[in-house]
Protein backbone atom coordinates (compact mmCIF):
# COMPACT_ATOMS: atom_id res chain seq x y z
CA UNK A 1 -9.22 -66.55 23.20
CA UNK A 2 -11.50 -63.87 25.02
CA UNK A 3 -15.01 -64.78 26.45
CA UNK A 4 -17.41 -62.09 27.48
CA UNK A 5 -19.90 -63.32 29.64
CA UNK A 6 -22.55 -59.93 30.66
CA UNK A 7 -26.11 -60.16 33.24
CA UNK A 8 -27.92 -57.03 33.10
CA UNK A 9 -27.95 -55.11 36.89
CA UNK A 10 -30.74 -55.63 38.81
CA UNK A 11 -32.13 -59.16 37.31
CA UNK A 12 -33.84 -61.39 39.66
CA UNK A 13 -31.66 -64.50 40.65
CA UNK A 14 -33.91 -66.97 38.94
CA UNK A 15 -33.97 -64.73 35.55
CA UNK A 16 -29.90 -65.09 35.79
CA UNK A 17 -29.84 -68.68 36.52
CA UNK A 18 -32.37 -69.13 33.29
CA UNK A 19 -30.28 -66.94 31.21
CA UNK A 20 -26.62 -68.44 32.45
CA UNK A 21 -28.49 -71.67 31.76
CA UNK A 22 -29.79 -70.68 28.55
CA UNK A 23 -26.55 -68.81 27.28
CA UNK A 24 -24.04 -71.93 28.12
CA UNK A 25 -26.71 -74.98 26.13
CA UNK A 26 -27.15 -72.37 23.39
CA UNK A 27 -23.11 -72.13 22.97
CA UNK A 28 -22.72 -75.62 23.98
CA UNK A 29 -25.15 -77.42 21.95
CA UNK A 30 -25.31 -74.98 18.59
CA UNK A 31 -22.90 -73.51 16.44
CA UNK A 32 -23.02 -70.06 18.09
CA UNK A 33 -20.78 -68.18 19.27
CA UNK A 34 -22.36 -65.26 20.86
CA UNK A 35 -25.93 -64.76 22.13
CA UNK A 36 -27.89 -61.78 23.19
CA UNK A 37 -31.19 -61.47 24.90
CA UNK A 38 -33.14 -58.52 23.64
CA UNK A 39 -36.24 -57.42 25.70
CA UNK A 40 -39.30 -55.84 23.93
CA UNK A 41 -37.90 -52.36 25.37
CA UNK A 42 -34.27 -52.40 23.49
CA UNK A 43 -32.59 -53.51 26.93
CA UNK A 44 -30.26 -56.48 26.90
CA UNK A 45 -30.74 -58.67 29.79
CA UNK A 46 -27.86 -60.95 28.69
CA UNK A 47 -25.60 -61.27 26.45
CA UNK A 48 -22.50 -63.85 25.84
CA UNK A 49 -19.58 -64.33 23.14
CA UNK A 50 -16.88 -66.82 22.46
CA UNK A 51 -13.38 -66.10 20.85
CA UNK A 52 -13.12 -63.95 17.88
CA UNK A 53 -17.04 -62.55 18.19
CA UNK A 54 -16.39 -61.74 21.82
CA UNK A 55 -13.45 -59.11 20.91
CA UNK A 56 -16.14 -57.58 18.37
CA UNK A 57 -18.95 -57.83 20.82
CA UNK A 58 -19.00 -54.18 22.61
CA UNK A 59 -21.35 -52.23 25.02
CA UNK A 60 -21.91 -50.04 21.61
CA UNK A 61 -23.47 -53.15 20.05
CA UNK A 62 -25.21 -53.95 23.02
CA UNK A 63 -26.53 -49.63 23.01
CA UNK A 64 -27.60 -50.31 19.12
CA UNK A 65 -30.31 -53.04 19.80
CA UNK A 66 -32.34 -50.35 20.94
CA UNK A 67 -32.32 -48.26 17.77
CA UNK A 68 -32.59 -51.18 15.49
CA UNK A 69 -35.51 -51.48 13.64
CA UNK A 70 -35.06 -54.67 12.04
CA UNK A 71 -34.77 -56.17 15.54
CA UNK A 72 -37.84 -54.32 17.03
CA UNK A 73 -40.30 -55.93 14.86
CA UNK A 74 -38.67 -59.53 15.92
CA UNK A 75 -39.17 -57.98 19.88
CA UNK A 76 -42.94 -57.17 18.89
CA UNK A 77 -43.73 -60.30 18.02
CA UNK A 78 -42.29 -60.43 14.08
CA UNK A 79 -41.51 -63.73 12.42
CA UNK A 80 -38.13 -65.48 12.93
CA UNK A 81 -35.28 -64.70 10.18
CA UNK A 82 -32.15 -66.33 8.99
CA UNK A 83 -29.17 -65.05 7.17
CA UNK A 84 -27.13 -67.92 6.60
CA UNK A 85 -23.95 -66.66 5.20
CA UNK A 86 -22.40 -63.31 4.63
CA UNK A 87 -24.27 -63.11 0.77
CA UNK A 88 -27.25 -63.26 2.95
CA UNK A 89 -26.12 -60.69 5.54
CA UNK A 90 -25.04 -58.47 2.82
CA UNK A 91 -27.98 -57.98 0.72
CA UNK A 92 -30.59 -58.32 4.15
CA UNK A 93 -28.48 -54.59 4.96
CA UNK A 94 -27.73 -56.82 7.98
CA UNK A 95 -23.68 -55.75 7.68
CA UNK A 96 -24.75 -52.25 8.76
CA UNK A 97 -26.67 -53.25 11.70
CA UNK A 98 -24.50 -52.11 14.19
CA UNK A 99 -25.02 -55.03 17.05
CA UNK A 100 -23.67 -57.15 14.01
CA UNK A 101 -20.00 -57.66 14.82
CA UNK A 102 -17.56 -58.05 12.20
CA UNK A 103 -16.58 -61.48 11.62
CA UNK A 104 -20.55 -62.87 11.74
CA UNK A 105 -21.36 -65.18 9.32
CA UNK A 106 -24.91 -66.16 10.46
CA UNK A 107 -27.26 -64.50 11.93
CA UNK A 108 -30.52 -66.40 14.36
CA UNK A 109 -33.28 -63.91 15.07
CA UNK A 110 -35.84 -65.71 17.01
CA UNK A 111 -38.80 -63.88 18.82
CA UNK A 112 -39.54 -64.80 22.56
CA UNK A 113 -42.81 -66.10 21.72
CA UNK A 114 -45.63 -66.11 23.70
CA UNK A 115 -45.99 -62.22 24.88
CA UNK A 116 -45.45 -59.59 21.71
CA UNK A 117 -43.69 -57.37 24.34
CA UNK A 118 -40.83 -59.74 25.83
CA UNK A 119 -38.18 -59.61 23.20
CA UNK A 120 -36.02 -61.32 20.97
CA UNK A 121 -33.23 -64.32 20.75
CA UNK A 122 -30.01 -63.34 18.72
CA UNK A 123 -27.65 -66.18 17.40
CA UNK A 124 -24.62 -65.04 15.89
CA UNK A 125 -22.09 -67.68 14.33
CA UNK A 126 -18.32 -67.19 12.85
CA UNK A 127 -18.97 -69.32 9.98
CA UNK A 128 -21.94 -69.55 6.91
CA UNK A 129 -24.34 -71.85 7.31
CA UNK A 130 -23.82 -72.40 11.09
CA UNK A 131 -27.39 -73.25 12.02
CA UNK A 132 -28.52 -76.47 10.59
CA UNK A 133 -32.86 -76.91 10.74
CA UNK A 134 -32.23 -79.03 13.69
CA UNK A 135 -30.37 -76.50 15.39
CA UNK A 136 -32.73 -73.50 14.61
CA UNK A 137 -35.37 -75.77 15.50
CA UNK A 138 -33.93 -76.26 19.21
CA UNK A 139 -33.28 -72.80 19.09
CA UNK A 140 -36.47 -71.68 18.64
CA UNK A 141 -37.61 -74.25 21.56
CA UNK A 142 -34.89 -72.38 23.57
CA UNK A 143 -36.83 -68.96 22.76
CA UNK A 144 -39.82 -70.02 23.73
CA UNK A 145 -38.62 -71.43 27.25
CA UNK A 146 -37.10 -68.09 27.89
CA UNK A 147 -40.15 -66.09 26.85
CA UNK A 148 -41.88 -67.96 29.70
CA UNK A 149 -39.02 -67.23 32.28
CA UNK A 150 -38.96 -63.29 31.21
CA UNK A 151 -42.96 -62.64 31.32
């Protein structure tokens, strides 16, 4: 089993204590098994991956979240979107998105509300249906906490 663990350079020490904190409850307390912080910009601030997702979780992916359109419009302030299992995935296009790694089953896209320009939460889970309404829920709470931290 591989864990990837990345801080952007140049991150204040408070913004990586949030994000550690934020990356470890997400993964702890959710079905995840990776996480990425997208700013309104494209840049990834953080980003963390358990097991199987880590060893498909590459700088590549991490390069794409900039070009993706689908996850711009969650950065700008866009609604929050599911795809609960790989049907879901499939016919959202989501399988081409290229900071999708192979082996997702669900996908969490929740916008750091609270400022249009701060960003994004991604949840990614090895298994369909991963994120029950309580979890997404709690997710979304976590979102909001680290739109406040990233203003």
């Amino acid at each position: 089993s591989r864990d990837v663990f990345a801080l952007r350079e140049g991150l204040s020490e408070a913004l990586r204590r949030e994000l550690a904190w934020a990356s470890f409850v997400l993964l702890r307390n959710t079905n995840a098994r990776a996480m990425m912080v997208v700013r309104g910009d494209g840049t990834v601030p953080a980003s963390v991956a358990k097991d199987q997702v880590a060893a498909n979780l590459t700088e590549s992916m991490q390069e794409a979240c900039v070009a993706s359109p689908q996850l711009k419009q969650a950065c700008s302030g866009g609604s929050a979107f599911y795809l609960e299992d790989s049907a879901s995935i499939m016919s959202a296009g989501a399988a081409s998105w290229k900071y999708i790694p192979s082996g997702a089953e669900s996908v969490l896209v929740l916008p750091l509300a609270g400022n249009a320009e701060t960003g994004a939460l991604l949840l990614l889970a090895d298994r369909p249906r991963a994120f029950s309404p309580r979890e997404r829920k709690w997710s979304a709470a976590m979102a909001n906490k680290l739109a406040n931290v990233m203003k």
